[in-house]
PDB file of N, CA and C in Angstrom:
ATOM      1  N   UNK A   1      16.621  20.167   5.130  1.00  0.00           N
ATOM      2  CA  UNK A   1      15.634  20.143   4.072  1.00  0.00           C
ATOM      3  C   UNK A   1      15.672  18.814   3.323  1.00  0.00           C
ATOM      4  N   UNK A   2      16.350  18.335   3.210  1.00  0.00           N
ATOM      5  CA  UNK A   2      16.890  17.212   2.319  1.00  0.00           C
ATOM      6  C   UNK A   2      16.305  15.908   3.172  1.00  0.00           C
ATOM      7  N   UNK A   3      16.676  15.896   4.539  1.00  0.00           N
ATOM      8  CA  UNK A   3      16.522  15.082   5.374  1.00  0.00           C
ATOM      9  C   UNK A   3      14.804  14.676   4.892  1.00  0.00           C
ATOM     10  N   UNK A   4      14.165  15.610   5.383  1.00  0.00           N
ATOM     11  CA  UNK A   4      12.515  15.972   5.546  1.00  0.00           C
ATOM     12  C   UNK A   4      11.883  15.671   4.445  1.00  0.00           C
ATOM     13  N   UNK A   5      12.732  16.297   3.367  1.00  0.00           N
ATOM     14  CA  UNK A   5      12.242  15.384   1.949  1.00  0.00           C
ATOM     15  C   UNK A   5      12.091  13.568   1.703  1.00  0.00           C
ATOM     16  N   UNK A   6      13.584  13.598   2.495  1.00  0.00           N
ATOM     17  CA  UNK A   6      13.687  11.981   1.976  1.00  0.00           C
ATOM     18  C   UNK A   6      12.712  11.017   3.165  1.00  0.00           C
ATOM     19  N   UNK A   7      12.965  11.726   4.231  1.00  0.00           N
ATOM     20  CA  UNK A   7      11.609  10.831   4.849  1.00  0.00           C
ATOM     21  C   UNK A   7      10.731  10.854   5.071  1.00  0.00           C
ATOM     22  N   UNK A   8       9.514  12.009   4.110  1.00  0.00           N
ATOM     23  CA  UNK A   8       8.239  11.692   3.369  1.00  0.00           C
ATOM     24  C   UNK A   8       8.421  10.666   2.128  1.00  0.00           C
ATOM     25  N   UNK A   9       9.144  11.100   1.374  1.00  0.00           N
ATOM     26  CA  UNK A   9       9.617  10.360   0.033  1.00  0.00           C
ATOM     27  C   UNK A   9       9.572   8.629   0.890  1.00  0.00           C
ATOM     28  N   UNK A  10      10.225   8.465   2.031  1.00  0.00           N
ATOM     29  CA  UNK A  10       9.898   6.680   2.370  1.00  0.00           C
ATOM     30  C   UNK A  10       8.652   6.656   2.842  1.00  0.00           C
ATOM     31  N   UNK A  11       8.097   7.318   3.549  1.00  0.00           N
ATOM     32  CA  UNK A  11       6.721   7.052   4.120  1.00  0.00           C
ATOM     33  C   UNK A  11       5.966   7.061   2.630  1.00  0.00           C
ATOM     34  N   UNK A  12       5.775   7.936   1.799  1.00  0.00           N
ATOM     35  CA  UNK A  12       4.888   7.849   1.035  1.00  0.00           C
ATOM     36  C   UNK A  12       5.282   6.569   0.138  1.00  0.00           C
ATOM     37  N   UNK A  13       6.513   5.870   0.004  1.00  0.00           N
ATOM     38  CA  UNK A  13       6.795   5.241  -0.319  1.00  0.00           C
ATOM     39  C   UNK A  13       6.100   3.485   0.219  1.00  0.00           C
ATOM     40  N   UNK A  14       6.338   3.764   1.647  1.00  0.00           N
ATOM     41  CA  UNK A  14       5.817   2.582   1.935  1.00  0.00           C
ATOM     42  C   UNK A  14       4.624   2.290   2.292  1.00  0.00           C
ATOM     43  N   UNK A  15       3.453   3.726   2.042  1.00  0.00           N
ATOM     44  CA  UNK A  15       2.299   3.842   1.884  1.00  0.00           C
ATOM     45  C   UNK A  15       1.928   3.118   0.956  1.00  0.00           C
ATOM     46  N   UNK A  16       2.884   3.582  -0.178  1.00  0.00           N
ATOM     47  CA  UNK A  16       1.921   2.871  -1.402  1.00  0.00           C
ATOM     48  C   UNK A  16       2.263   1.468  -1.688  1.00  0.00           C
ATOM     49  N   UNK A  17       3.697   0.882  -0.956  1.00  0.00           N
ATOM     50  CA  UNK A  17       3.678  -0.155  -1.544  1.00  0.00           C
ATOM     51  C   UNK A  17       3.367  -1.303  -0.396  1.00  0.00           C
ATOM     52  N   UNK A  18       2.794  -1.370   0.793  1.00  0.00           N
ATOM     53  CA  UNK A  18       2.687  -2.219   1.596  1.00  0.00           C
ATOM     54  C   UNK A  18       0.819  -1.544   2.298  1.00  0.00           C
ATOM     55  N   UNK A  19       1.061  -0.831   2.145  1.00  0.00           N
ATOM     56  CA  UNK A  19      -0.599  -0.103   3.293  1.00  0.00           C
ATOM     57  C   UNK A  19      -1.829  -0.294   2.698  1.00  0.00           C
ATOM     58  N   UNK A  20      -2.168  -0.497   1.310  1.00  0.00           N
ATOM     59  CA  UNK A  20      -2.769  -0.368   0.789  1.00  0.00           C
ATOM     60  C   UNK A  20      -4.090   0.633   1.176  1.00  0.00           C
ATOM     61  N   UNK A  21      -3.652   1.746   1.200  1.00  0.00           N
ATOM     62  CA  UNK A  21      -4.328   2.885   1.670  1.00  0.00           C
ATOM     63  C   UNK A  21      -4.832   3.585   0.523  1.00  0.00           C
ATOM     64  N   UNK A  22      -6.069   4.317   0.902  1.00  0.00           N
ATOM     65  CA  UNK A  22      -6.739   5.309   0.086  1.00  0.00           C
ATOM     66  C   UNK A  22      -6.751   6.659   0.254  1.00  0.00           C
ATOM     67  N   UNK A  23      -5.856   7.176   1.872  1.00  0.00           N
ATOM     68  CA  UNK A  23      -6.226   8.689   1.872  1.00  0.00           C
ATOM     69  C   UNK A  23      -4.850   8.538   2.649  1.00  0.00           C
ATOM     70  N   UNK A  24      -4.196   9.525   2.289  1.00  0.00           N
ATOM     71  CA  UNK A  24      -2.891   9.886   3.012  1.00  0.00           C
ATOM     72  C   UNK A  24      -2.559  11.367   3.854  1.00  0.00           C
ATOM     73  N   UNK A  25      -2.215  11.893   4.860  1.00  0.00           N
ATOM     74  CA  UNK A  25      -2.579  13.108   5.828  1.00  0.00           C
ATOM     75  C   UNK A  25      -1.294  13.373   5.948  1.00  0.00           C
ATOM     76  N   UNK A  26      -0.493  14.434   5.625  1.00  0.00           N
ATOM     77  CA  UNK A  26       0.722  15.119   5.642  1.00  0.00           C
ATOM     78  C   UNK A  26       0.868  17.002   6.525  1.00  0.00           C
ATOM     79  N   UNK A  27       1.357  16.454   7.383  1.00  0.00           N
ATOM     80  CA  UNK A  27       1.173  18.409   7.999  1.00  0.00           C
ATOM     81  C   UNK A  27       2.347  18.726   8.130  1.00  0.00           C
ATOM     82  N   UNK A  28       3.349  19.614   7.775  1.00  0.00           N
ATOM     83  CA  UNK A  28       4.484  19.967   8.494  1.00  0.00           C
ATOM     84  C   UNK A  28       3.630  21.385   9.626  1.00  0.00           C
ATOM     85  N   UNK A  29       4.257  21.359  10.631  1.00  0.00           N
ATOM     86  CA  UNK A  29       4.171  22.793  11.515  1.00  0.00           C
ATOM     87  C   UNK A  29       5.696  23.324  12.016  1.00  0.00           C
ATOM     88  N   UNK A  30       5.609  24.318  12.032  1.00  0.00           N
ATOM     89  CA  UNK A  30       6.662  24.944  13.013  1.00  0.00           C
ATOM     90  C   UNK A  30       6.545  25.457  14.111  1.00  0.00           C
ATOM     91  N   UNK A  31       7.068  24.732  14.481  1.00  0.00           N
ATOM     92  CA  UNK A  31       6.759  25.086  16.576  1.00  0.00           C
ATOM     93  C   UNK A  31       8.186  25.365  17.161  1.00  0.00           C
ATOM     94  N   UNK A  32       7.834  26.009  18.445  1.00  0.00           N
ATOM     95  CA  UNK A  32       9.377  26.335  19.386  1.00  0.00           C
ATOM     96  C   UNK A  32      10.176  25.049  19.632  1.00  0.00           C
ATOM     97  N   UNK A  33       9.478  23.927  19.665  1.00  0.00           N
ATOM     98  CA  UNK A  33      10.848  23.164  19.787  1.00  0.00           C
ATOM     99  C   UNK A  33      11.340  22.426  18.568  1.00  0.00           C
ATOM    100  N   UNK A  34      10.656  22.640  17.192  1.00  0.00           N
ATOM    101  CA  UNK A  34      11.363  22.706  16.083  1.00  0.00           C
ATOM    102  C   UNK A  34      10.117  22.430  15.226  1.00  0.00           C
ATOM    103  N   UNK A  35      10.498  21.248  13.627  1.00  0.00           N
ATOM    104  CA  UNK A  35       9.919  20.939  13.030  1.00  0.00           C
ATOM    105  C   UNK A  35       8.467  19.527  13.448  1.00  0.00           C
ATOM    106  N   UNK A  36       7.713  20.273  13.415  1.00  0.00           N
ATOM    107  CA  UNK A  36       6.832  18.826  13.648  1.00  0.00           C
ATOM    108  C   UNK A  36       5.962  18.416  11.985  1.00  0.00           C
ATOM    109  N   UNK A  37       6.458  17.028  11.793  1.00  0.00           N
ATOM    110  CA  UNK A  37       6.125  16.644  10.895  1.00  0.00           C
ATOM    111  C   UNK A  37       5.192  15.515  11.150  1.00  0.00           C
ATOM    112  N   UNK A  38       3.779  15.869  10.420  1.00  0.00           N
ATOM    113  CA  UNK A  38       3.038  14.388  10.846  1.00  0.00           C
ATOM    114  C   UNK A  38       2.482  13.787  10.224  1.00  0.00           C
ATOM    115  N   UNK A  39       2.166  12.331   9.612  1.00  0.00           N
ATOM    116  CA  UNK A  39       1.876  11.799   8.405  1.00  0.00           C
ATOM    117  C   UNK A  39       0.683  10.255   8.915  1.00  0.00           C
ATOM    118  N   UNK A  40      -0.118  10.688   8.336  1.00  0.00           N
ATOM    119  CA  UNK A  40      -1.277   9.540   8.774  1.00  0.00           C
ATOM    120  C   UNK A  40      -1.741   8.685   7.271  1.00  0.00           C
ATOM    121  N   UNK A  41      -1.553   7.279   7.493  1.00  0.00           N
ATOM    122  CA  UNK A  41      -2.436   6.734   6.404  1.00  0.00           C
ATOM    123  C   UNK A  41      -3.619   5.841   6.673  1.00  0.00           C
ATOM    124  N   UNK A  42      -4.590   5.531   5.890  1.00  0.00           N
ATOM    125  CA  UNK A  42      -5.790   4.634   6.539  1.00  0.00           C
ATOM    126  C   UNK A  42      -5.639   3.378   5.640  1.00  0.00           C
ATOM    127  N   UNK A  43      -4.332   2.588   5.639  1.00  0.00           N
ATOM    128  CA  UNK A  43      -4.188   1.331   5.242  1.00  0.00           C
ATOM    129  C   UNK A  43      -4.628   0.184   6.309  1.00  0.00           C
ATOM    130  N   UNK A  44      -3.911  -0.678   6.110  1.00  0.00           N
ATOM    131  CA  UNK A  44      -4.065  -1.755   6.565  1.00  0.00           C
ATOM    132  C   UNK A  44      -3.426  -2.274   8.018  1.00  0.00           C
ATOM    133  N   UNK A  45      -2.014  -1.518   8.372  1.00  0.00           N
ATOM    134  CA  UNK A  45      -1.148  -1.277   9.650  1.00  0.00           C
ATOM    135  C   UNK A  45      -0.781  -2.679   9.700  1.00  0.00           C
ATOM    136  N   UNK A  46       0.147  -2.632  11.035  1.00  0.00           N
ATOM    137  CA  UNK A  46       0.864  -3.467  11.193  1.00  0.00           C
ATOM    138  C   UNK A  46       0.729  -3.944  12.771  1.00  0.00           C
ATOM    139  N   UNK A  47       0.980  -5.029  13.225  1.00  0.00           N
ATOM    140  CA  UNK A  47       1.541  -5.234  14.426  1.00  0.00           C
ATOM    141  C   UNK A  47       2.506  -4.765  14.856  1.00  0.00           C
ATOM    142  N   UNK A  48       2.870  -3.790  15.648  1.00  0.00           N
ATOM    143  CA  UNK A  48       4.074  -3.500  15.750  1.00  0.00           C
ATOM    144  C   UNK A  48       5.293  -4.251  16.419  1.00  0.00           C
ATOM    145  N   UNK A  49       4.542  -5.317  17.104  1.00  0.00           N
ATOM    146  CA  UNK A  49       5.232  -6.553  17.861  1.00  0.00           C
ATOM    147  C   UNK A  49       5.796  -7.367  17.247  1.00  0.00           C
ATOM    148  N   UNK A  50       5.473  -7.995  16.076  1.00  0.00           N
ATOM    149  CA  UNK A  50       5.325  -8.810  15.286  1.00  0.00           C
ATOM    150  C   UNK A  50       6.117  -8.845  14.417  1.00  0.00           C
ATOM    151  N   UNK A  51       6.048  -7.576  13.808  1.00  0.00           N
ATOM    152  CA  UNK A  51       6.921  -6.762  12.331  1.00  0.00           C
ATOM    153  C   UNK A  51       8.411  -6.949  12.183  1.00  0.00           C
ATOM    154  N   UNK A  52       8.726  -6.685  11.067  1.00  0.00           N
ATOM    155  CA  UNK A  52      10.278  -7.244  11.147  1.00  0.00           C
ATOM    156  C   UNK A  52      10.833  -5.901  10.588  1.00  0.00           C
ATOM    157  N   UNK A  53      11.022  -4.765  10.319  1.00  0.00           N
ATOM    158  CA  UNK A  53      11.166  -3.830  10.258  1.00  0.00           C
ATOM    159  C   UNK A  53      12.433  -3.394   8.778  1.00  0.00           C
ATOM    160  N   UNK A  54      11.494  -3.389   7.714  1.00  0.00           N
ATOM    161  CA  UNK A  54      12.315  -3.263   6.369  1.00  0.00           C
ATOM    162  C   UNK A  54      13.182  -1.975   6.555  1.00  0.00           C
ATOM    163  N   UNK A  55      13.588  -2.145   5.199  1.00  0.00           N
ATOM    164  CA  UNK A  55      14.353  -0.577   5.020  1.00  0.00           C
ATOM    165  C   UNK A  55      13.920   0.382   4.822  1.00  0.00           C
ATOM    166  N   UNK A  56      12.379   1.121   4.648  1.00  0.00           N
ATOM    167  CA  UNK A  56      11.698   1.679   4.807  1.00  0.00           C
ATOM    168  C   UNK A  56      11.825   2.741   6.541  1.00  0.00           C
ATOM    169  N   UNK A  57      11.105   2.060   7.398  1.00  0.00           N
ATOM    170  CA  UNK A  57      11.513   2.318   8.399  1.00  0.00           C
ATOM    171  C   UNK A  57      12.584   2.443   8.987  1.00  0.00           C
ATOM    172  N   UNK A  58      13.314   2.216   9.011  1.00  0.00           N
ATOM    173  CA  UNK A  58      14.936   1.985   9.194  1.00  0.00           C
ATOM    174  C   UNK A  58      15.316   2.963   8.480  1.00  0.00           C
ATOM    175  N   UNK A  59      15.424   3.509   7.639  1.00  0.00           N
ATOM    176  CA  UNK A  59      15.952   4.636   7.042  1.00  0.00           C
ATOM    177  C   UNK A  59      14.808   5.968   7.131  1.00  0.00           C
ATOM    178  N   UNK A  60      13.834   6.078   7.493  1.00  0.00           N
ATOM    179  CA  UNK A  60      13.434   6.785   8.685  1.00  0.00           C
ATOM    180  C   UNK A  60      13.558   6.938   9.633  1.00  0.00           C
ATOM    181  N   UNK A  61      14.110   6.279  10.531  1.00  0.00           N
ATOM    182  CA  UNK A  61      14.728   6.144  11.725  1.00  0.00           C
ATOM    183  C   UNK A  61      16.234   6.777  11.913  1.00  0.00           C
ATOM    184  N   UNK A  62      16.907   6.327  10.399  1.00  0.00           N
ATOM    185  CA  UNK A  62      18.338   6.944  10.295  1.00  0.00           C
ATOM    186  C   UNK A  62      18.491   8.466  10.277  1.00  0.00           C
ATOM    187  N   UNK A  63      17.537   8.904   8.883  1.00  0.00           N
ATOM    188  CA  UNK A  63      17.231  10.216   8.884  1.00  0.00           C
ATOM    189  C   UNK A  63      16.962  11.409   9.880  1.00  0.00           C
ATOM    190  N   UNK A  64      16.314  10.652  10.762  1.00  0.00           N
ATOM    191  CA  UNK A  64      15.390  11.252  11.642  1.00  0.00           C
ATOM    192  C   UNK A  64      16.668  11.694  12.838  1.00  0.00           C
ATOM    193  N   UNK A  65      17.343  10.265  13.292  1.00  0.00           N
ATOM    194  CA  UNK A  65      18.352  10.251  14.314  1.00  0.00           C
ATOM    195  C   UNK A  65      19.497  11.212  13.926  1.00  0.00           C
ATOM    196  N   UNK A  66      19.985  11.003  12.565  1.00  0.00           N
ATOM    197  CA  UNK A  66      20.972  12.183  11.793  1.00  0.00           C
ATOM    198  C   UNK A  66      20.958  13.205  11.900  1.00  0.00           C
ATOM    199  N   UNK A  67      19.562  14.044  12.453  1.00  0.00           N
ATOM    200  CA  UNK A  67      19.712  15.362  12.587  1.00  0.00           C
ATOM    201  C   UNK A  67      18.930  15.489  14.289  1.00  0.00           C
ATOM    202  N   UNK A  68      19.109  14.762  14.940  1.00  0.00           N
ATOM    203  CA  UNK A  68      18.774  14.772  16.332  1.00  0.00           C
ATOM    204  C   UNK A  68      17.679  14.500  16.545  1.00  0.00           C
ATOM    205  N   UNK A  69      16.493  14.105  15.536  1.00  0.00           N
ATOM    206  CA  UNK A  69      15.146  14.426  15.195  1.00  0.00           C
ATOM    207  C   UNK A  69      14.152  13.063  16.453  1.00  0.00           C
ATOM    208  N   UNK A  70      12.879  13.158  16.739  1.00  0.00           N
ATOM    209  CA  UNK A  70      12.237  12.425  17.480  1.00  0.00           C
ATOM    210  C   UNK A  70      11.634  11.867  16.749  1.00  0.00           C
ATOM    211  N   UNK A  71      10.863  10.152  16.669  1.00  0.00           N
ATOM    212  CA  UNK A  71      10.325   9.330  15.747  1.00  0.00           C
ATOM    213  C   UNK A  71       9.397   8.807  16.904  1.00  0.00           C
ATOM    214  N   UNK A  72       8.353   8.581  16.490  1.00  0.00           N
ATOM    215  CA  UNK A  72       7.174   8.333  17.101  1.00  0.00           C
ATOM    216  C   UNK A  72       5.836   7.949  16.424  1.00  0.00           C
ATOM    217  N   UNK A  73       5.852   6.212  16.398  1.00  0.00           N
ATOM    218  CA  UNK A  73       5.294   5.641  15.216  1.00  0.00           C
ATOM    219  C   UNK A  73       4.068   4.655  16.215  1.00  0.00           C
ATOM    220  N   UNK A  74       3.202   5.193  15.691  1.00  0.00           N
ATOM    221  CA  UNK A  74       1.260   4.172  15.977  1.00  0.00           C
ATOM    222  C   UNK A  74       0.829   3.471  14.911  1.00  0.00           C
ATOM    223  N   UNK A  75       0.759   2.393  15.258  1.00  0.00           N
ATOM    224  CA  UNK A  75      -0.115   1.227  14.433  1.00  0.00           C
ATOM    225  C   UNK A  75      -0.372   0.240  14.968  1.00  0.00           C
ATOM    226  N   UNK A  76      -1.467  -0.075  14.287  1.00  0.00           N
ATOM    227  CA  UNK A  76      -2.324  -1.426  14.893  1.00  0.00           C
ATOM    228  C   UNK A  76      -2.498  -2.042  13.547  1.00  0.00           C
ATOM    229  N   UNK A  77      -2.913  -3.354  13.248  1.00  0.00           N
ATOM    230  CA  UNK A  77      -3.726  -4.505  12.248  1.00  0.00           C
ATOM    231  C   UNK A  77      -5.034  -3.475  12.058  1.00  0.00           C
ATOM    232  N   UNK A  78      -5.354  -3.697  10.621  1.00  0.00           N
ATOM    233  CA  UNK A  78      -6.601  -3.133  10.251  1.00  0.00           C
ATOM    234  C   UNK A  78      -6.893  -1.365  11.046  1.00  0.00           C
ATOM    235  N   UNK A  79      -5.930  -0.429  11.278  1.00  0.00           N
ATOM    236  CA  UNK A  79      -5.706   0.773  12.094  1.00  0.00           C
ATOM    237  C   UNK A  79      -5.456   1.857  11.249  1.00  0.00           C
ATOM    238  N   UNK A  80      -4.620   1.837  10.114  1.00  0.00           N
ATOM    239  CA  UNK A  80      -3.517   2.473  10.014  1.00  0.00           C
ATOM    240  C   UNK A  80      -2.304   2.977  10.141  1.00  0.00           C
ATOM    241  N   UNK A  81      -1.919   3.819   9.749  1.00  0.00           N
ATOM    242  CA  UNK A  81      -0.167   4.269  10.432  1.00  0.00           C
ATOM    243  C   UNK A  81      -0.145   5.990  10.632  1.00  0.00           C
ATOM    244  N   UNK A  82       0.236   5.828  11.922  1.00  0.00           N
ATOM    245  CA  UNK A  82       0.416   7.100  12.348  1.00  0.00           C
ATOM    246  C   UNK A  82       1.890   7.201  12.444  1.00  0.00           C
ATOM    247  N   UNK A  83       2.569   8.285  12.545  1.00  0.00           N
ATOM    248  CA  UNK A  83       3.633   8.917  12.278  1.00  0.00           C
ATOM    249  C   UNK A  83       4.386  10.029  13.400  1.00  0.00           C
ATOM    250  N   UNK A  84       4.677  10.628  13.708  1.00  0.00           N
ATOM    251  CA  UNK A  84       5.087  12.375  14.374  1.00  0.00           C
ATOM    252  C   UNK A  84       6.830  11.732  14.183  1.00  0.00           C
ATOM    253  N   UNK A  85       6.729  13.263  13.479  1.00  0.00           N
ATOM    254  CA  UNK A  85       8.774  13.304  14.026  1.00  0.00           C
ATOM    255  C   UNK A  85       9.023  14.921  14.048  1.00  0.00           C
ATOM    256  N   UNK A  86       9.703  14.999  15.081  1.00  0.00           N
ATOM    257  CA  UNK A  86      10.504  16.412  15.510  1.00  0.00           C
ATOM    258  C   UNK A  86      11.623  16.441  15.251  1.00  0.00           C
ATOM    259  N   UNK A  87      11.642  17.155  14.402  1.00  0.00           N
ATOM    260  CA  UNK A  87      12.713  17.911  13.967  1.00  0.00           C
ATOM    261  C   UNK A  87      13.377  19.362  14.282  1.00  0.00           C
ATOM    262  N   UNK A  88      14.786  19.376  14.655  1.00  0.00           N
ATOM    263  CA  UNK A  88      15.114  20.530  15.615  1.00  0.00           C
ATOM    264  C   UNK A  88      15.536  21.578  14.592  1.00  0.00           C
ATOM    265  N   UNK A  89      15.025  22.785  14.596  1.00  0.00           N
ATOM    266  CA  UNK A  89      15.576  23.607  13.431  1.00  0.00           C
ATOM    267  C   UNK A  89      16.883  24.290  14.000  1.00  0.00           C
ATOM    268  N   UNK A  90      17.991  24.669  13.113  1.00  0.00           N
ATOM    269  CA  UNK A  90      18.928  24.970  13.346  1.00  0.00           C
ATOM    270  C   UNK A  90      19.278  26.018  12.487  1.00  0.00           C
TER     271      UNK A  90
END
């Protein structure tokens, strides 16, 4: 629970301070192979080639890996940011 908290708490975090986005899309579901969490914004995105990858991401990545969880991140320049992470319930 804690986990799931803290890495909306960075996404919404780095929504607001780098994306400059106007609409933000949050779903948790529960499915058989665990938590699917999915988070869309319609900012500005990134290269993902390019990017140098703050602590933002990186501590989504930590979170995510800490509890066995899957990270699976879409973006393009002028795209937005797409999101999915699975999370295994236990």
């Amino acid at each position: 629970e804690t986990s799931v908290y803290r890495i909306i708490q960075e996404l919404l975090n780095n929504t607001l301070k780098h994306a400059q986005a106007t609409e933000i899309l949050i779903k948790l579901k529960q499915q058989k192979k665990g938590l699917l969490l999915f988070y869309r914004d319609n900012g500005i995105g990134f290269d993902q080639e390019t990017v140098d990858y703050g602590y933002g991401i990186r501590n989504i990545r930590q979170h995510t890996l800490a509890i066995d969880g899957q990270l699976h991140i879409s973006t393009n320049i002028n795209e937005g940011f797409e999101c999915i992470i699975i999370l295994p319930l236990k």
